[in-house]
C-alpha atoms as a PDB file:
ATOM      1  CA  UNK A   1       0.000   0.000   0.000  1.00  0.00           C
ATOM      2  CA  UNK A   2       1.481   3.446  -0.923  1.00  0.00           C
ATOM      3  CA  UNK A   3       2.077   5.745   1.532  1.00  0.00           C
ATOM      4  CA  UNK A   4       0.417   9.507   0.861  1.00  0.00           C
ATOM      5  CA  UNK A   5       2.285  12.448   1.417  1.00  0.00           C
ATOM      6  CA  UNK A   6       0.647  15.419   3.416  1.00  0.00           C
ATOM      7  CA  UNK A   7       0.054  18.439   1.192  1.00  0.00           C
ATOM      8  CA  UNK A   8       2.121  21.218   2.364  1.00  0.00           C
ATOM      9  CA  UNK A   9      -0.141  24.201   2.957  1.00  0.00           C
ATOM     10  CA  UNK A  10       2.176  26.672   4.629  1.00  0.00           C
ATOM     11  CA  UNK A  11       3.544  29.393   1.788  1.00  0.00           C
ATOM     12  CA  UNK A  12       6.641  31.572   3.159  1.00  0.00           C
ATOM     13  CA  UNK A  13       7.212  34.668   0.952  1.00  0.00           C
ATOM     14  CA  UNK A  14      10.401  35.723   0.604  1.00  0.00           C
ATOM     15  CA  UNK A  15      11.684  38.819  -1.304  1.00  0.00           C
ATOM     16  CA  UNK A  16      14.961  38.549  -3.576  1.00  0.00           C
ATOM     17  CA  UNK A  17      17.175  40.630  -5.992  1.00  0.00           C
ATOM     18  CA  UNK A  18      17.287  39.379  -9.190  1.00  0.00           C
ATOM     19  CA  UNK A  19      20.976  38.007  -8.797  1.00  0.00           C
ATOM     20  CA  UNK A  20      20.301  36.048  -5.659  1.00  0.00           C
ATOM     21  CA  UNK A  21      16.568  34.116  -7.466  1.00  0.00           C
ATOM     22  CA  UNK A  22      19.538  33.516 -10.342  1.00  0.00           C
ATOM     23  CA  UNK A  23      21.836  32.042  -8.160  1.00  0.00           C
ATOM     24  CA  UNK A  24      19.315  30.343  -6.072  1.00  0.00           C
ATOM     25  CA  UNK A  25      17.848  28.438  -9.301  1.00  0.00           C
ATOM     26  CA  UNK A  26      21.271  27.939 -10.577  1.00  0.00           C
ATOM     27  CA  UNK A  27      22.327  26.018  -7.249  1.00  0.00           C
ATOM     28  CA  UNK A  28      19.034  24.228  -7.078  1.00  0.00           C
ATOM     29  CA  UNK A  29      19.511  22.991 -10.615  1.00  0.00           C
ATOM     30  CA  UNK A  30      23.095  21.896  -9.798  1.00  0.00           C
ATOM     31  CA  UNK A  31      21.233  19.398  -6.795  1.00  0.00           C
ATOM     32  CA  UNK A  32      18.659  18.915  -9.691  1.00  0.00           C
ATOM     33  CA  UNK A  33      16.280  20.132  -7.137  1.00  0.00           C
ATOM     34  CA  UNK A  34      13.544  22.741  -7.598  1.00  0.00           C
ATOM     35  CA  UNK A  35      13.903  26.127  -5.797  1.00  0.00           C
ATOM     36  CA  UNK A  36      11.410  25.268  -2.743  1.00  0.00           C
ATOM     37  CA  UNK A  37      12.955  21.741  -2.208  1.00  0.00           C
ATOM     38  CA  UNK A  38      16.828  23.111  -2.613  1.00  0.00           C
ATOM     39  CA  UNK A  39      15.424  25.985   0.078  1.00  0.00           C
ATOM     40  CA  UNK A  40      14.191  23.862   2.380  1.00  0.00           C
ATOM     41  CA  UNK A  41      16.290  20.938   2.378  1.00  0.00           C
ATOM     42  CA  UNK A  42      19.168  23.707   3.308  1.00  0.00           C
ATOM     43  CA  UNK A  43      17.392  25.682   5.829  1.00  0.00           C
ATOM     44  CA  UNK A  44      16.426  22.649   7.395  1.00  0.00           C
ATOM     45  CA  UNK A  45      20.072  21.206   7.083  1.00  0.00           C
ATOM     46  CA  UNK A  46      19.267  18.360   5.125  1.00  0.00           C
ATOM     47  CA  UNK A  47      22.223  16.974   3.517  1.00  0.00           C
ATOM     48  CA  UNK A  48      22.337  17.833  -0.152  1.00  0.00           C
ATOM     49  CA  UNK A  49      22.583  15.454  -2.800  1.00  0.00           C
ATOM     50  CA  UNK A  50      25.847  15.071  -4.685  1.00  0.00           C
ATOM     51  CA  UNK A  51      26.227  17.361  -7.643  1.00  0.00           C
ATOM     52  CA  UNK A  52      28.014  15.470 -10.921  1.00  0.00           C
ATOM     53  CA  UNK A  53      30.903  17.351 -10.409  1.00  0.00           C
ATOM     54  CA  UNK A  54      31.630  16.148  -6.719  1.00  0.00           C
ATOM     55  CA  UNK A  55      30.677  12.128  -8.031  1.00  0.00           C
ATOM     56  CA  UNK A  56      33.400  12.869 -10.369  1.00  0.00           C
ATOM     57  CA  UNK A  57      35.830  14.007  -7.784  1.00  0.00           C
ATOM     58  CA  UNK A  58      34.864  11.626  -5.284  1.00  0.00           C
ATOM     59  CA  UNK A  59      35.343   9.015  -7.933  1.00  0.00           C
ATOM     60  CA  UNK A  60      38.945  10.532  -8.728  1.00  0.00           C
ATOM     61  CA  UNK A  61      39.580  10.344  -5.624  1.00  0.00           C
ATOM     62  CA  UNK A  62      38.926   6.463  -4.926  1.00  0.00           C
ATOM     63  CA  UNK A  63      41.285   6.107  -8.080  1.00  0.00           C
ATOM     64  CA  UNK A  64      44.078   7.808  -6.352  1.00  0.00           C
ATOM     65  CA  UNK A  65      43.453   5.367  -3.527  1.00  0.00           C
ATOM     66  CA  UNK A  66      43.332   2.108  -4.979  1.00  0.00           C
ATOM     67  CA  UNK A  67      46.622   3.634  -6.350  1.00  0.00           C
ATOM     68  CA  UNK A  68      47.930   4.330  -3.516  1.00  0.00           C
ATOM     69  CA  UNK A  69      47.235   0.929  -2.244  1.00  0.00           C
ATOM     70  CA  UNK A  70      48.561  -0.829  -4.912  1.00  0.00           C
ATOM     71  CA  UNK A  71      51.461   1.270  -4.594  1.00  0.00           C
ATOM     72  CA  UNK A  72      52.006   0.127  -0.601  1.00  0.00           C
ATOM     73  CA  UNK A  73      51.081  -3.697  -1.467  1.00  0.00           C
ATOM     74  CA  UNK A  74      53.868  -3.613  -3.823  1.00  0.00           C
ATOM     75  CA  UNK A  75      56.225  -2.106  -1.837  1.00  0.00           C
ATOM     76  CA  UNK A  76      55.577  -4.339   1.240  1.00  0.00           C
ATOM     77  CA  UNK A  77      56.282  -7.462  -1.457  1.00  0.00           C
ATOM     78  CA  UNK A  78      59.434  -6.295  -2.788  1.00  0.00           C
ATOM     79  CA  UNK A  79      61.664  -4.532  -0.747  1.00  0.00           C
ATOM     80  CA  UNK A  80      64.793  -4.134  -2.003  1.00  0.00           C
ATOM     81  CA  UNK A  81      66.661  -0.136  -2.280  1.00  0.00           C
ATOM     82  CA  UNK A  82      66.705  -0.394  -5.991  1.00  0.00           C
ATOM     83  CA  UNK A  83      62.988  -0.556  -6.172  1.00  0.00           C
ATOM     84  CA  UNK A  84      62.558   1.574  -3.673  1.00  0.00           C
ATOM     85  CA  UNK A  85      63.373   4.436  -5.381  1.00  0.00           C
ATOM     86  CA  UNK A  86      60.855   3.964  -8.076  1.00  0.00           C
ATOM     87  CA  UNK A  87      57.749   3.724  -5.313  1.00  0.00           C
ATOM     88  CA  UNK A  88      59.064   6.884  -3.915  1.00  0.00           C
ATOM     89  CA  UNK A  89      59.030   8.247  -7.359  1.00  0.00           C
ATOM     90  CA  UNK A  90      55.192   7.155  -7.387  1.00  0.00           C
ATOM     91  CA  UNK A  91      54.278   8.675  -4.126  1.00  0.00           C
ATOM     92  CA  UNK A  92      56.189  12.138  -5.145  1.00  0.00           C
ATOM     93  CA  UNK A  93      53.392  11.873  -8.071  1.00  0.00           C
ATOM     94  CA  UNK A  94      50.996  10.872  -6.199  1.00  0.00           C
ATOM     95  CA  UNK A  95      51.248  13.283  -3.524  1.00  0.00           C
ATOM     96  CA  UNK A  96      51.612  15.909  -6.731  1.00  0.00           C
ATOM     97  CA  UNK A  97      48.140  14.486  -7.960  1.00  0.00           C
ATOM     98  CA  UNK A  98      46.522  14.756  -4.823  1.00  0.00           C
ATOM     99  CA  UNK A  99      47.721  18.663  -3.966  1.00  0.00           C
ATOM    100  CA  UNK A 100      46.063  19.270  -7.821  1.00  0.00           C
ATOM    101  CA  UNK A 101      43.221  17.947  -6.865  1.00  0.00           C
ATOM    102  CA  UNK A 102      42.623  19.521  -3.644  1.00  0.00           C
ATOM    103  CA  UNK A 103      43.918  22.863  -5.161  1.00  0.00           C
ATOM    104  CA  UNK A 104      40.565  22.302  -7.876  1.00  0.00           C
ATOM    105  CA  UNK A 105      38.325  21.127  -4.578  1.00  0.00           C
ATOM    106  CA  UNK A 106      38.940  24.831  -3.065  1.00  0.00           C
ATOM    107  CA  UNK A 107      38.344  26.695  -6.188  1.00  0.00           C
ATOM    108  CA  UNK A 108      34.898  25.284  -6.530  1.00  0.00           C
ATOM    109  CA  UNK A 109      32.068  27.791  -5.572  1.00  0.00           C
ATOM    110  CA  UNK A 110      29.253  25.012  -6.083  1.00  0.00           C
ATOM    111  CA  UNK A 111      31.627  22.987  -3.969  1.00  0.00           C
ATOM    112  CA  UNK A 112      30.663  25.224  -1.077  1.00  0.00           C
ATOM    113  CA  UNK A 113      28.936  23.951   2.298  1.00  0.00           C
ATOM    114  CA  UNK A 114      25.591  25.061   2.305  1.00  0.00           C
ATOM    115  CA  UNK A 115      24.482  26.524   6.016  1.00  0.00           C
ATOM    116  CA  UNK A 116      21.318  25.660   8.000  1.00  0.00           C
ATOM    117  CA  UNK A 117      19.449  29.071   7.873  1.00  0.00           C
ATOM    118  CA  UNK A 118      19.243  30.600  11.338  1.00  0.00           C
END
């Protein structure tokens, strides 16, 4: 048996520039959310649901650590100096791949925590 939702029946106005409605939709869309849902999913402090561009990080990410696994199994297996020098050649790129990526993370606006309003 289906569950019904309740209809909602409480309307809160509330007045915006131009700019922020445009920026409001444009985040919304980027949850693939409508306006009212995206507004009060955050003022509620719901967790929002991933954008693309964060499953595509998050999945870069997981790449970079099997990596970085594989990279430690290895190097517990075969120890010897010679080889050595090639897994710290592969961590020096790793750690180089990681710093790119967390450079990218910061200059994200969408990537931005939304608050609970107040």
């Amino acid at each position: 048996m289906k569950r019904v939702k309740a209809a909602r029946l409480t309307a809160v106005v509330v007045r915006l520039h131009p700019e922020e409605r445009d920026a409001l939709r444009l985040n919304a869309g980027l949850h693939g959310m409508s306006m009212s849902e995206y507004i009060r999913q955050t003022c509620l402090g719901i967790r929002l649901r991933k954008t693309p561009e964060e499953k595509r990080r998050l999945r870069e990410l997981a790449r970079i650590g099997v990596n970085l696994n594989q990279i430690a199994r290895w190097a517990n297996t075969y120890k010897r100096a010679v080889e050595a020098v090639e897994v710290l050649t592969a961590l020096a790129s790793l750690e180089r791949e990681i710093g790119a990526f967390m450079a990218a993370e910061e200059k994200t606006p969408a990537n931005a925590e939304a608050k609970p309003c107040s």
